[in-house]
Protein backbone atom coordinates (compact mmCIF):
# COMPACT_ATOMS: atom_id res chain seq x y z
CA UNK A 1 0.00 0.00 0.00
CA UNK A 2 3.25 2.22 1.15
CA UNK A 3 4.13 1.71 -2.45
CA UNK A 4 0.62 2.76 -4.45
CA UNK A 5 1.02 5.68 -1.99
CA UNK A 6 4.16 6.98 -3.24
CA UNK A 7 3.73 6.32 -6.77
CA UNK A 8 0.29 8.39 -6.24
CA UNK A 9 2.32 11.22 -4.81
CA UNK A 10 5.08 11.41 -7.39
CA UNK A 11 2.14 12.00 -9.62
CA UNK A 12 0.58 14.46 -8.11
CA UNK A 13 3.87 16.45 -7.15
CA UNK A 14 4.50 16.28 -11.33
CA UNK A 15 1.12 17.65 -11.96
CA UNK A 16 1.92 20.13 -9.13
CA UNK A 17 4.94 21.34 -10.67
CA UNK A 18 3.34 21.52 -14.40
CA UNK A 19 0.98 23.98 -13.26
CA UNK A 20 1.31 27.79 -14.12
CA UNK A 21 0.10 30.39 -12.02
CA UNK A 22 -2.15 32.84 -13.56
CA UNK A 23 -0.55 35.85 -14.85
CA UNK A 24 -1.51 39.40 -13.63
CA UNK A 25 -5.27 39.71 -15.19
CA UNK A 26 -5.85 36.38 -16.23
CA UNK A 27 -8.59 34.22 -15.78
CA UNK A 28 -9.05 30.50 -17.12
CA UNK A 29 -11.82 29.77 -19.57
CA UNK A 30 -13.63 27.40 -17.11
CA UNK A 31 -14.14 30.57 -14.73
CA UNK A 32 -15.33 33.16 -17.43
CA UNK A 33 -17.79 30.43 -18.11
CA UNK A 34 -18.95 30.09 -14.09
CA UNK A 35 -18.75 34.20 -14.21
CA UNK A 36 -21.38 34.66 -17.03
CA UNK A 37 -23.61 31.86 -15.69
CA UNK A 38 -24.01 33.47 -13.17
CA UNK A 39 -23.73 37.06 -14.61
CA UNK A 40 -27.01 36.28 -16.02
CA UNK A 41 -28.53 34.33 -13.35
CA UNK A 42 -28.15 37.59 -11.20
CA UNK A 43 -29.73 39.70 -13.67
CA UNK A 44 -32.49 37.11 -14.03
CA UNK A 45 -32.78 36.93 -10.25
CA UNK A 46 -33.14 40.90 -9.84
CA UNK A 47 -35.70 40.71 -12.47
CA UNK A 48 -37.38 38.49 -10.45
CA UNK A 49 -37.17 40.15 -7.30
CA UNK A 50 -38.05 43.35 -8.69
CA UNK A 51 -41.40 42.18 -10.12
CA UNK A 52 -42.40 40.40 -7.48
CA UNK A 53 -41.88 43.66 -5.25
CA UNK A 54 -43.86 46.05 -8.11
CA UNK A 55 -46.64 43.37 -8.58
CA UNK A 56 -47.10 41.64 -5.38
CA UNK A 57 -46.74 38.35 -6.70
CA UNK A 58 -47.80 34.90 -5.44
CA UNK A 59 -46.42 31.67 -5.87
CA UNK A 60 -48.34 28.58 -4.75
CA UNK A 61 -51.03 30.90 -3.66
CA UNK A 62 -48.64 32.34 -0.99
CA UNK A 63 -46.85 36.03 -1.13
CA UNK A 64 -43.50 35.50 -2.78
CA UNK A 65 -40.72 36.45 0.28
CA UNK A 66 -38.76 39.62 -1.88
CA UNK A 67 -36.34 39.37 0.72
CA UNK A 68 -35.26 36.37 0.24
CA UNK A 69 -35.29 36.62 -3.53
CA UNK A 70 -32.65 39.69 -2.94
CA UNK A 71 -30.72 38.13 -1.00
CA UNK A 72 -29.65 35.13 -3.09
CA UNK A 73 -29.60 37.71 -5.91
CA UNK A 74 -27.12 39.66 -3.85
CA UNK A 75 -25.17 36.27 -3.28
CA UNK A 76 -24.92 35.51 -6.81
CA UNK A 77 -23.88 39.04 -7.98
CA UNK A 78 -20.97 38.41 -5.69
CA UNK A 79 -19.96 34.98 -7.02
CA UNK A 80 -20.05 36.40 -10.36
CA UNK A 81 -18.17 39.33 -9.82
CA UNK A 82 -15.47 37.35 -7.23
CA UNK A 83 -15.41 34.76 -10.78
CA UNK A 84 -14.66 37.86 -12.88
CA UNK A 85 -11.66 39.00 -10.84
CA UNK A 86 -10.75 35.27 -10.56
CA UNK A 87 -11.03 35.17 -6.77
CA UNK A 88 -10.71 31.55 -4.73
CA UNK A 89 -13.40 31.71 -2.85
CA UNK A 90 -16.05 32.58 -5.72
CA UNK A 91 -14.87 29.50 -7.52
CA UNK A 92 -15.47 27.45 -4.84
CA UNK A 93 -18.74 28.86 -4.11
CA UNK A 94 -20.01 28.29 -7.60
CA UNK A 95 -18.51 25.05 -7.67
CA UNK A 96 -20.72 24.14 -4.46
CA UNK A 97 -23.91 24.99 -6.41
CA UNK A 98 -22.38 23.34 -9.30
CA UNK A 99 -22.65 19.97 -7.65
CA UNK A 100 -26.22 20.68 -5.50
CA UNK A 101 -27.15 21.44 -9.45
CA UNK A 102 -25.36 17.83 -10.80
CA UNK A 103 -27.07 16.13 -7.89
CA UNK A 104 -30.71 17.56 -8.41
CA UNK A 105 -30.06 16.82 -12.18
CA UNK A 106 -29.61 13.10 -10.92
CA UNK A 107 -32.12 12.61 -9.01
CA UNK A 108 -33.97 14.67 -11.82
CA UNK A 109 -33.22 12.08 -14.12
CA UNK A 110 -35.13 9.88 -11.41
CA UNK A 111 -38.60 10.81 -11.67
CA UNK A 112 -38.28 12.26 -15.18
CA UNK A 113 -41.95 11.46 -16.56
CA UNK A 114 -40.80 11.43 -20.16
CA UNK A 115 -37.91 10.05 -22.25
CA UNK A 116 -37.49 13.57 -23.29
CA UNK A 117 -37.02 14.95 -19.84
CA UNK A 118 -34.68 11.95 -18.84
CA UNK A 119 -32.39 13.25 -21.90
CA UNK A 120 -32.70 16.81 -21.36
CA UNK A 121 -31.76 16.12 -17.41
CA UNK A 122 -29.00 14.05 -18.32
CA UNK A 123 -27.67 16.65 -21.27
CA UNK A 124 -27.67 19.39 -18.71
CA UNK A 125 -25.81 17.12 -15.94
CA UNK A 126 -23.49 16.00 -17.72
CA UNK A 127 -22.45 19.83 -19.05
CA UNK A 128 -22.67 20.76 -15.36
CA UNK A 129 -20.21 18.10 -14.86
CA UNK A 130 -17.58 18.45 -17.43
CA UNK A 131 -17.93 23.15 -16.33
CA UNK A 132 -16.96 21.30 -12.41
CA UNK A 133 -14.50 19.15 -13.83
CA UNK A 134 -12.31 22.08 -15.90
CA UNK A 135 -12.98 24.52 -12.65
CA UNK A 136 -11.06 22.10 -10.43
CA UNK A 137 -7.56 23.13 -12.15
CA UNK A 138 -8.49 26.58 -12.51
CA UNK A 139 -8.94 26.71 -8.59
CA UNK A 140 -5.45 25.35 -8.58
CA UNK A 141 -4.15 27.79 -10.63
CA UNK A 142 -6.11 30.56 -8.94
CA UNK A 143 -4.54 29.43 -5.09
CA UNK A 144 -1.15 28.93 -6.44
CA UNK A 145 1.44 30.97 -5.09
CA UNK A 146 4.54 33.05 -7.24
CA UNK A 147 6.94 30.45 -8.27
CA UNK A 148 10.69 31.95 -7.40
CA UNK A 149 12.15 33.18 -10.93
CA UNK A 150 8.94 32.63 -12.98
């Protein structure tokens, strides 16, 4: 096992040591992606929240809750700005609703009534998964520290 270990570490160390840090300004493509998401989920959410304030709307028969709707408006502006300056914890943020979204999707694909639903469900899970999966080494290169000399 001491051995599997080891050899697992080497790798990692190599992969490590083939990463780049960002230069000044730059942000992978995997976290311009997460930043417009969620760019326009914001704007969508405001919408929202706005005409539920001007209209008094009801969902379910039941006053919609504006604050509420602000506030995860507000939460999402952040991530998306935090994504567009590249920032760690934004990233990580996103990619925590990234996986409550590739989990629902899942369990979407569950109770899907229709063949069309079930491949719609799985289309969208499986782009939410491959966005999480190119995020991962953008977070690396995002917490990475100056190299000496580079």
């Amino acid at each position: 096992m001491k051995a599997g270990y080891a050899k697992a570490e080497v790798k990692n160390q190599a992969a490590r040591e083939a990463l780049q840090p960002l230069a000044e300004g730059e942000r992978p493509t995997a976290v311009t992606v997460g930043a417009i998401f969620s760019g326009v989920v914001a704007v969508l959410l405001w919408g929202s929240t706005i005409y539920a304030l001007v209209t008094g709307a009801e969902a379910g028969g039941r006053d919609v809750n504006v604050f509420q709707w602000a506030f995860f408006a507000l939460v999402i502006s952040a991530m998306a700005w935090g994504m567009w300056k590249a920032k760690y914890w934004a990233v990580l943020g996103f990619q925590m609703l990234l996986v409550l979204l590739i989990l629902a999707g899942v369990l979407g694909m569950v109770t899907a009534p229709t063949l069309l639903q079930i491949v719609g469900t799985m289309l969208l899970t499986a782009g939410l998964s491959v966005l999480f999966w190119f995020m991962v080494k953008a977070m690396a290169r995002i917490q990475m520290p100056e190299r000496p000399g580079s």
